[in-house]
C-alpha atoms as a PDB file:
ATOM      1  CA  UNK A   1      24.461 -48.546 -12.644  1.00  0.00           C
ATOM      2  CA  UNK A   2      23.765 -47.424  -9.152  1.00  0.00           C
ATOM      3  CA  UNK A   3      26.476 -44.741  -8.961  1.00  0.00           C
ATOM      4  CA  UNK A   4      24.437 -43.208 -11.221  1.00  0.00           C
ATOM      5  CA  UNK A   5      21.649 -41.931  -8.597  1.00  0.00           C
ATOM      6  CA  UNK A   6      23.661 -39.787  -6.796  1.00  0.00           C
ATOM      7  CA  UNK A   7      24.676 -38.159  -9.874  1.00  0.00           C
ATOM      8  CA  UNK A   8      21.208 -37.677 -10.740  1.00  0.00           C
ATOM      9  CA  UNK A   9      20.016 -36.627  -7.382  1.00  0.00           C
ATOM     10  CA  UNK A  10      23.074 -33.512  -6.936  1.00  0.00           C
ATOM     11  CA  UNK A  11      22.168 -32.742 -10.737  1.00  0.00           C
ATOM     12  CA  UNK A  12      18.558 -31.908  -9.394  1.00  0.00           C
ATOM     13  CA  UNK A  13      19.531 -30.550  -6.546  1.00  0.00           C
ATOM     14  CA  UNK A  14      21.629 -27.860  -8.759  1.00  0.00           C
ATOM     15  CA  UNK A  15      18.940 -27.328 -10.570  1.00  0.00           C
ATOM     16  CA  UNK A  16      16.529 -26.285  -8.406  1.00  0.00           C
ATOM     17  CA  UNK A  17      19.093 -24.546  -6.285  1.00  0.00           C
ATOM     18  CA  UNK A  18      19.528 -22.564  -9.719  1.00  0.00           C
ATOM     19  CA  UNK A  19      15.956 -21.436  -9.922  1.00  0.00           C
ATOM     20  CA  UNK A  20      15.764 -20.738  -6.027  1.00  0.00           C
ATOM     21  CA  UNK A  21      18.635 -18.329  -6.822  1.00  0.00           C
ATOM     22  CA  UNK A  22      17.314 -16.874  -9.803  1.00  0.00           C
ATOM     23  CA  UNK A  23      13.770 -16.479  -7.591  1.00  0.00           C
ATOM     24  CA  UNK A  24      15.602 -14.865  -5.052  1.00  0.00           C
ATOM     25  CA  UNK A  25      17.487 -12.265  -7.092  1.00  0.00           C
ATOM     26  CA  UNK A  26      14.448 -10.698  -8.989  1.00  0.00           C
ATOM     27  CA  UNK A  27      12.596 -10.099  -5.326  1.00  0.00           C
ATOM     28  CA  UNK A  28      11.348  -6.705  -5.719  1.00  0.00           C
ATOM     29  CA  UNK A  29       8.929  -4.483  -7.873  1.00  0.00           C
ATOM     30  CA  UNK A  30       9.101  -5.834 -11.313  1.00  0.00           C
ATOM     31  CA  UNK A  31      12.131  -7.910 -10.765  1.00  0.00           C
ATOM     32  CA  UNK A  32      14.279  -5.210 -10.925  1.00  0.00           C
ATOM     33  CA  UNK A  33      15.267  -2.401  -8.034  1.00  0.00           C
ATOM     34  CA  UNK A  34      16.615  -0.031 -11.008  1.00  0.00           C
ATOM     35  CA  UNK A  35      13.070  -0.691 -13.130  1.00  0.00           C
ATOM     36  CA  UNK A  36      11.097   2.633 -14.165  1.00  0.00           C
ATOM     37  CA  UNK A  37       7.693   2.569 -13.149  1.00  0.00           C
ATOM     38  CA  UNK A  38       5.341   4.792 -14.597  1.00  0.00           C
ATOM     39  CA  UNK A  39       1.470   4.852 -13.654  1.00  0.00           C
ATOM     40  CA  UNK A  40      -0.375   7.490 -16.042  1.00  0.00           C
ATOM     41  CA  UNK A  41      -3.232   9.272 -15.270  1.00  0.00           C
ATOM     42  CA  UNK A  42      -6.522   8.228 -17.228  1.00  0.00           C
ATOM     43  CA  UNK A  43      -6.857  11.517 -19.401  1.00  0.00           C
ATOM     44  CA  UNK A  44      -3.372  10.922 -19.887  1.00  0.00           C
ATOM     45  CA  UNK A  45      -2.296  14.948 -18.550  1.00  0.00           C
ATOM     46  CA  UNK A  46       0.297  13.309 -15.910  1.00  0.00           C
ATOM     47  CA  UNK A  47       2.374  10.954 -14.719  1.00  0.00           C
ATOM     48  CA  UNK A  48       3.426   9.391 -11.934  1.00  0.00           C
ATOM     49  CA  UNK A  49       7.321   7.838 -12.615  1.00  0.00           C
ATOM     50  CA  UNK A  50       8.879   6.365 -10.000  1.00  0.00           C
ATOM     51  CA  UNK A  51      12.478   5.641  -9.838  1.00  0.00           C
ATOM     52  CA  UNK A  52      15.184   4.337  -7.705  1.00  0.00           C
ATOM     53  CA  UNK A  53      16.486   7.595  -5.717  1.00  0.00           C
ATOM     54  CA  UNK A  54      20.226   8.420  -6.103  1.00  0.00           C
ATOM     55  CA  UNK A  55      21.981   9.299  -3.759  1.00  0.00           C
ATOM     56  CA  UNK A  56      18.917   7.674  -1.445  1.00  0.00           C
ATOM     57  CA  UNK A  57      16.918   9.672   0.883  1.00  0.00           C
ATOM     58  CA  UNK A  58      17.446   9.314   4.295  1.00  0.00           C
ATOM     59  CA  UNK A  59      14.244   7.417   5.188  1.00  0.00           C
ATOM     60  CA  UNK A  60      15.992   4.449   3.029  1.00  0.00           C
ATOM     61  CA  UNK A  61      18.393   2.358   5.488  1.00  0.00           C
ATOM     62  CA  UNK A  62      17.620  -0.545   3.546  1.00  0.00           C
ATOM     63  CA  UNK A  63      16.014  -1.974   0.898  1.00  0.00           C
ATOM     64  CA  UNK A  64      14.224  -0.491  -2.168  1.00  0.00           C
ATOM     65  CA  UNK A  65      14.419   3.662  -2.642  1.00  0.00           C
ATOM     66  CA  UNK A  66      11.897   4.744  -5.214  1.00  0.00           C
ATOM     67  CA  UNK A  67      10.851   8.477  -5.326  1.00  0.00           C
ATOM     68  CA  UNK A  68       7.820   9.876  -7.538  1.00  0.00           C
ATOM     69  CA  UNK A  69       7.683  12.818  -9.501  1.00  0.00           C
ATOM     70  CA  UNK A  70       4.324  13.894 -11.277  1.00  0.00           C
ATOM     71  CA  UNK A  71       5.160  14.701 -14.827  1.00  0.00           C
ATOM     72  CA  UNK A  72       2.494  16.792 -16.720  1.00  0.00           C
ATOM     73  CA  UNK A  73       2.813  15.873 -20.555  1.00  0.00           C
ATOM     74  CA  UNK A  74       2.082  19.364 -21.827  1.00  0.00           C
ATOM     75  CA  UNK A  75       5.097  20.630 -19.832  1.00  0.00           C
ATOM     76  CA  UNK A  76       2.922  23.347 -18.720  1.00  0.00           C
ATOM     77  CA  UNK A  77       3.291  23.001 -15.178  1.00  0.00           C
ATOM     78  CA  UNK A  78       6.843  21.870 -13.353  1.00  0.00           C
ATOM     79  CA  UNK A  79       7.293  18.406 -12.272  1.00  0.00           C
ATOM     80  CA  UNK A  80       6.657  17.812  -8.594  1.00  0.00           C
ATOM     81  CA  UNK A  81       8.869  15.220  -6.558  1.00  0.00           C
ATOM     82  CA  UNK A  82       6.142  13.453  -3.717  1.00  0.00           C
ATOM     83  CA  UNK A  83       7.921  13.547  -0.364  1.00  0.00           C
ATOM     84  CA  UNK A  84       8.693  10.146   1.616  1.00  0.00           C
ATOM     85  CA  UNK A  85       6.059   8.116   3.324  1.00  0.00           C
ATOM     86  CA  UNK A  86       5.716   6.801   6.710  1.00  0.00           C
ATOM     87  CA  UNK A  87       8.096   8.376   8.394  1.00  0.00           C
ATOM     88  CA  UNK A  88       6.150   8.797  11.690  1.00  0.00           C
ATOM     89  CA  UNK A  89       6.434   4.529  11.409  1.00  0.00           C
ATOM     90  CA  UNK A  90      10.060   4.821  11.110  1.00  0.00           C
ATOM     91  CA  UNK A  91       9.952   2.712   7.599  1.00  0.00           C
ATOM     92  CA  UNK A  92      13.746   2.114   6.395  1.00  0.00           C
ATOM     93  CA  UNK A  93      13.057   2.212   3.054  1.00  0.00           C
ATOM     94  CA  UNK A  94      10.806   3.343   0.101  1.00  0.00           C
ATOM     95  CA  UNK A  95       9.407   0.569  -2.137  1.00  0.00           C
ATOM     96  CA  UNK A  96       7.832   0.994  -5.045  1.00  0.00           C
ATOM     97  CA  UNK A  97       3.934   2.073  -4.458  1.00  0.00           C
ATOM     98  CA  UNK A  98       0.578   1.483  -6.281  1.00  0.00           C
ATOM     99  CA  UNK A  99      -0.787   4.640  -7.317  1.00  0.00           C
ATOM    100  CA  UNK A 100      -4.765   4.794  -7.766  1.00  0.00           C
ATOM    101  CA  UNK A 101      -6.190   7.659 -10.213  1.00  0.00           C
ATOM    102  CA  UNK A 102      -9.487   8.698  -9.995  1.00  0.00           C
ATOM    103  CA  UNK A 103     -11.384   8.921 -12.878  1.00  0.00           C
ATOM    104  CA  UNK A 104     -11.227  12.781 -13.032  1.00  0.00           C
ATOM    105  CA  UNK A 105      -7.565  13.132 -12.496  1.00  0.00           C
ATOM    106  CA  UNK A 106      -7.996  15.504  -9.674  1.00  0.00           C
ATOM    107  CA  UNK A 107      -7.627  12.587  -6.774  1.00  0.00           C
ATOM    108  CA  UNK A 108      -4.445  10.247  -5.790  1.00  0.00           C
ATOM    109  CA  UNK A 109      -3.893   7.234  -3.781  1.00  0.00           C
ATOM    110  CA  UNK A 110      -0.895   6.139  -2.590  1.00  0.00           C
ATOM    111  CA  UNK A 111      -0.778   2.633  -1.275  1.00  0.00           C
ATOM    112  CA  UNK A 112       2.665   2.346   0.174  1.00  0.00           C
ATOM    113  CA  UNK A 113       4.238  -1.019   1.604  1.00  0.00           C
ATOM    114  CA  UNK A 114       5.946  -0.679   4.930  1.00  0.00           C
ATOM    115  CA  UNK A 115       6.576  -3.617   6.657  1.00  0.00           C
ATOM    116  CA  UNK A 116       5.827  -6.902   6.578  1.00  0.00           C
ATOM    117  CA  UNK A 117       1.655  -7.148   6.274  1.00  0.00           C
ATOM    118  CA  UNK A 118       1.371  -3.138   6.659  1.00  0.00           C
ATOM    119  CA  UNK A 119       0.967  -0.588   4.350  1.00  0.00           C
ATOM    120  CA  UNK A 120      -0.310   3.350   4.685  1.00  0.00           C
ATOM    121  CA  UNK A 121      -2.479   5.150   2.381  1.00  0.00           C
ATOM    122  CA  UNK A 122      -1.896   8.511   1.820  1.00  0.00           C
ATOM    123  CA  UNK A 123      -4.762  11.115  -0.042  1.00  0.00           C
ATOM    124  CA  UNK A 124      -3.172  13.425  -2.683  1.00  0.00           C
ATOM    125  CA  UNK A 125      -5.287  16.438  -4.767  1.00  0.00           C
ATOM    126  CA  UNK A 126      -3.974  17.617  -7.834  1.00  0.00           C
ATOM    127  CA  UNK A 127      -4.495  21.449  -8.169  1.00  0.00           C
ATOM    128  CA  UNK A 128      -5.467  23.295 -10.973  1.00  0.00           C
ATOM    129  CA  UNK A 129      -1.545  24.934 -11.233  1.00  0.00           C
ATOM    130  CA  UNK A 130      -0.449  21.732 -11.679  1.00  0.00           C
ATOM    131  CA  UNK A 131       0.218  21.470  -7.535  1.00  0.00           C
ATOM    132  CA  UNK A 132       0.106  18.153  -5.492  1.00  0.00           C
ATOM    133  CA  UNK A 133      -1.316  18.451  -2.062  1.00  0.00           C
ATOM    134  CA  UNK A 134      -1.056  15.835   0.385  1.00  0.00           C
ATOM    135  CA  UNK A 135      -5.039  16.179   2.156  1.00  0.00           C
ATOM    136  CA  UNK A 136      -4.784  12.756   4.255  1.00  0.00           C
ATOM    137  CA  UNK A 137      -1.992  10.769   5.808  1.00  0.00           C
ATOM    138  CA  UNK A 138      -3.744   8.258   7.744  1.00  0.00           C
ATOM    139  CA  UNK A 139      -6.696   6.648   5.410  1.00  0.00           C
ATOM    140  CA  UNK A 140      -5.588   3.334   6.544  1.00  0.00           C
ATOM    141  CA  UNK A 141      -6.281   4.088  10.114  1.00  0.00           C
ATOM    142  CA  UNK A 142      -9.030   5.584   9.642  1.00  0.00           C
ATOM    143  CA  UNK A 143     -10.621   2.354   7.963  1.00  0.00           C
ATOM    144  CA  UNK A 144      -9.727   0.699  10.839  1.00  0.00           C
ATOM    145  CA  UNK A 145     -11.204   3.116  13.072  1.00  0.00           C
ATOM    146  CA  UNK A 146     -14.559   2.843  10.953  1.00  0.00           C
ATOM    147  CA  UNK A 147     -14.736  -0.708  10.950  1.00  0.00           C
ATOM    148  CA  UNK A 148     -13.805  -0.903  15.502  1.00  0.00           C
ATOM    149  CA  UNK A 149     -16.929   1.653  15.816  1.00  0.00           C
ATOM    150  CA  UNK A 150     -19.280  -0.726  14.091  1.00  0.00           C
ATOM    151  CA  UNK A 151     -18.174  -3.650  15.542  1.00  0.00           C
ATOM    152  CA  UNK A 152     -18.348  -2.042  19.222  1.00  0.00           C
ATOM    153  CA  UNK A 153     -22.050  -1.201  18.373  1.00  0.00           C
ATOM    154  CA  UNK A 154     -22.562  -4.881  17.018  1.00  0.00           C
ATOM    155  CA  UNK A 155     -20.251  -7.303  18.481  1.00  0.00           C
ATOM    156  CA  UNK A 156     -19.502  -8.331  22.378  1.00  0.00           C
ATOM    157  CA  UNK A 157     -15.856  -7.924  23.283  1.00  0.00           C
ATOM    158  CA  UNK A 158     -15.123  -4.798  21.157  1.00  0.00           C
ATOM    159  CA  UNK A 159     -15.124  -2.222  23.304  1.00  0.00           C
ATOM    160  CA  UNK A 160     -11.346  -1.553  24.356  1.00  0.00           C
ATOM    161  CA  UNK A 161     -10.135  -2.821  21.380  1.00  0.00           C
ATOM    162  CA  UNK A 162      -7.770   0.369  19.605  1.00  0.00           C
ATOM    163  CA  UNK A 163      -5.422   0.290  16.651  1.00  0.00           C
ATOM    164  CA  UNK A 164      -2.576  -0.446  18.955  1.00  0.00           C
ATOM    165  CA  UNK A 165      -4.212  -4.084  19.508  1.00  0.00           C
ATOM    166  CA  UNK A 166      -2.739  -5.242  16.367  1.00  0.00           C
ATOM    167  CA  UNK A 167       0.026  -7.113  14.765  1.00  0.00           C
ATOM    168  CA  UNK A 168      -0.549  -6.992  11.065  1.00  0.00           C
ATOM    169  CA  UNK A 169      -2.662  -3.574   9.431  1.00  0.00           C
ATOM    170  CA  UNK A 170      -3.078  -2.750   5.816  1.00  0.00           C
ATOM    171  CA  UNK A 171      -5.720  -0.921   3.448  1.00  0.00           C
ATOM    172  CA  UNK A 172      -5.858  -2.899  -0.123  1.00  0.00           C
ATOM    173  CA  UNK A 173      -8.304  -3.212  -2.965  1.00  0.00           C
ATOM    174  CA  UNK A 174      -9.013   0.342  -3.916  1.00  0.00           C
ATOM    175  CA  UNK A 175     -10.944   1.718  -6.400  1.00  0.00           C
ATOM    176  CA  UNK A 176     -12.761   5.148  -6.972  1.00  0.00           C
ATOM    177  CA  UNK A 177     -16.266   5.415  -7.517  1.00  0.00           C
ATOM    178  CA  UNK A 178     -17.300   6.769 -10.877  1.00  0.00           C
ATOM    179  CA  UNK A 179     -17.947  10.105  -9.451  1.00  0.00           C
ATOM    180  CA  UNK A 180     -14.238  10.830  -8.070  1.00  0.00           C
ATOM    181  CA  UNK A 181     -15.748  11.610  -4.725  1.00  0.00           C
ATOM    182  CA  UNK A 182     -15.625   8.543  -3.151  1.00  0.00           C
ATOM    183  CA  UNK A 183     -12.832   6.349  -2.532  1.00  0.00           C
ATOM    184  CA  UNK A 184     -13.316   2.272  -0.980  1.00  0.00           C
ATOM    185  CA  UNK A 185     -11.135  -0.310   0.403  1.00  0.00           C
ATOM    186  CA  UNK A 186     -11.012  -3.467   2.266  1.00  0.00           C
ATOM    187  CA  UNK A 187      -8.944  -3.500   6.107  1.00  0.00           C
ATOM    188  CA  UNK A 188      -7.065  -6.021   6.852  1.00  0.00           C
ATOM    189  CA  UNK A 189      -6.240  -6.164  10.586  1.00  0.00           C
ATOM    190  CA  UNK A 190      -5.255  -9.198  12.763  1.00  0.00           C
ATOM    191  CA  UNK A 191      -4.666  -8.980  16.557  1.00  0.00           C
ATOM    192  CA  UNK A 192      -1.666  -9.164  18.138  1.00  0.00           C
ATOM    193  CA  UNK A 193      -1.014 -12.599  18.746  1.00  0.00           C
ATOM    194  CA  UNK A 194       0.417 -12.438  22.139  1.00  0.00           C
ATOM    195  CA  UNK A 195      -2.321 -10.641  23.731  1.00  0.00           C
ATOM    196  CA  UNK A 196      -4.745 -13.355  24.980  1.00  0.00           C
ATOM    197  CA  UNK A 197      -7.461 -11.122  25.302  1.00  0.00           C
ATOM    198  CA  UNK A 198      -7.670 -10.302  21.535  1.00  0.00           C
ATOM    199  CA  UNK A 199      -7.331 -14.300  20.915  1.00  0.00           C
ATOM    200  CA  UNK A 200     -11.146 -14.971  20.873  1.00  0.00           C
ATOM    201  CA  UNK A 201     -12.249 -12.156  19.372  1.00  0.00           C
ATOM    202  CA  UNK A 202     -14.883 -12.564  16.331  1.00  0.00           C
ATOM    203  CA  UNK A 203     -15.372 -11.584  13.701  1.00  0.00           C
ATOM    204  CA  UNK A 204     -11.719 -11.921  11.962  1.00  0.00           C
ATOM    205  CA  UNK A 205     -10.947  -8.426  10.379  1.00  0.00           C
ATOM    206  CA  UNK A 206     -10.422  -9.505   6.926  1.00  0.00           C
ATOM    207  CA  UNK A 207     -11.473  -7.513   3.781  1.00  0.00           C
ATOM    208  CA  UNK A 208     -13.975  -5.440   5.540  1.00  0.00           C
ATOM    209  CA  UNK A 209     -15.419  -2.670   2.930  1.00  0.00           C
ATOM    210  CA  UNK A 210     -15.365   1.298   3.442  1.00  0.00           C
ATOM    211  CA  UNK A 211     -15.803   4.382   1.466  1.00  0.00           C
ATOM    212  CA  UNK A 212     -14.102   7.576   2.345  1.00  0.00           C
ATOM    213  CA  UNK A 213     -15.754  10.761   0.739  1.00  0.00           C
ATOM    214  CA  UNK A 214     -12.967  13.229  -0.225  1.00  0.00           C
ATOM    215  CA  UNK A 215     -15.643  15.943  -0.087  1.00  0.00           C
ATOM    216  CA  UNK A 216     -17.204  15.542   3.558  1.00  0.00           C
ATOM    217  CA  UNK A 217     -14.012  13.525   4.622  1.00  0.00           C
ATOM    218  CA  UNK A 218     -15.982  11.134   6.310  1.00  0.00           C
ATOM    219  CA  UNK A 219     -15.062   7.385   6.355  1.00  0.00           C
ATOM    220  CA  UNK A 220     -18.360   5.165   6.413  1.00  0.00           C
ATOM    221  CA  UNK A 221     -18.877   1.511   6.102  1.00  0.00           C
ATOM    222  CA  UNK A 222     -19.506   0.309   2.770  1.00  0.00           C
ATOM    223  CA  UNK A 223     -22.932  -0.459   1.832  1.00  0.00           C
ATOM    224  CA  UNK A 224     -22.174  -4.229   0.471  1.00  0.00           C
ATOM    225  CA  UNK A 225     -21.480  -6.778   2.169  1.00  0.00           C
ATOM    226  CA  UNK A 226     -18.225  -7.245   4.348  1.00  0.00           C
END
């Protein structure tokens, strides 16, 4: 009977090899690189449909190459194709984004993965004739920026610390207020790991809440807790 181990042992080890495999080929957005994503808009006017680009654009050296066109459901208006994303970063590809709607339709979000622990946040306004207008590139940073004044007036240590200090830099959680004038996030930020000055630094930068108001265009710190 002991022969039989062995056998039992490789049949497992198939097994789970199997499910590794099958984990590994439905990596990215829904499982699927050729999957249709649509994201509508609450009054249901538009949509945003992403799909994989063909032939790709020429930020997309590898990986995922979804492009978004805004689809208005009357037809009244032309569709409008969103350019590429983080190209000042030198991203080599386009994955799939979250888009977030404000209540009013008139206000986008993009939240755009990059790289490994980044992402960028671009600001789009819908116009009345049906035109999408990129208003701000660089939400994420300016988060960041938002949440290094505040610590620099609160915390020891701060005070040369810049956006070029760290490693890993993202924007997530957003949501609009009911209003559509204000939108809030959490930054994530952690310090470059091989800079032993940042090593001791406290607090940890790690789901620290801000509002940006789309009417002022002023990023604040947001009034709950962080």
């Amino acid at each position: 009977m002991k022969p039989a181990l062995p056998v039992i042992v490789s049949t497992l080890c198939l097994a789970i090899a199997t499910v590794f495999g099958q984990l590994h080929e439905n990596i990215g957005p829904g499982g699927n690189e050729d999957e249709t994503i649509t994201t509508k808009a609450p009054s249901g006017q538009y949509s945003l449909i992403q799909t994989q680009a063909h032939p790709p654009l020429k930020s997309c050296e590898d990986g995922p190459c979804y492009q978004t066109t805004v689809h208005f459901q009357d037809k009244s208006k032309p569709d409008r194709v969103l350019p590429e994303v983080g190209l000042s970063e030198h991203v080599s590809y386009q994955a799939a984004a979250d888009y977030v709607i404000s209540p009013d339709d008139r206000w986008i979000v993009r939240d755009q993965h990059i790289f490994a622990g980044w992402n960028i946040l671009v600001l789009y306004k819908v116009e009345p004739d049906g035109r999408v207008r990129e208003v701000e590139s660089h939400l994420r940073d300016l988060g960041l920026k938002c949440v290094l004044a505040d610590l620099r007036r609160t915390k020891k240590g701060w005070a040369n610390v810049s956006l070029k200090d760290f490693f890993h830099l993202s924007g997530e959680n957003l949501s609009w207020n009911s209003t559509s004038d204000v939108v809030h996030f959490e930054v994530f930020a952690r310090p470059d790991p091989l800079n032993p000055r940042l090593r001791a630094l406290r607090p940890i930068i790690d789901g620290w809440g801000v509002d940006y108001n789309v009417k002022t265009n002023k990023m604040t710190m947001h009034s709950g807790k962080n």
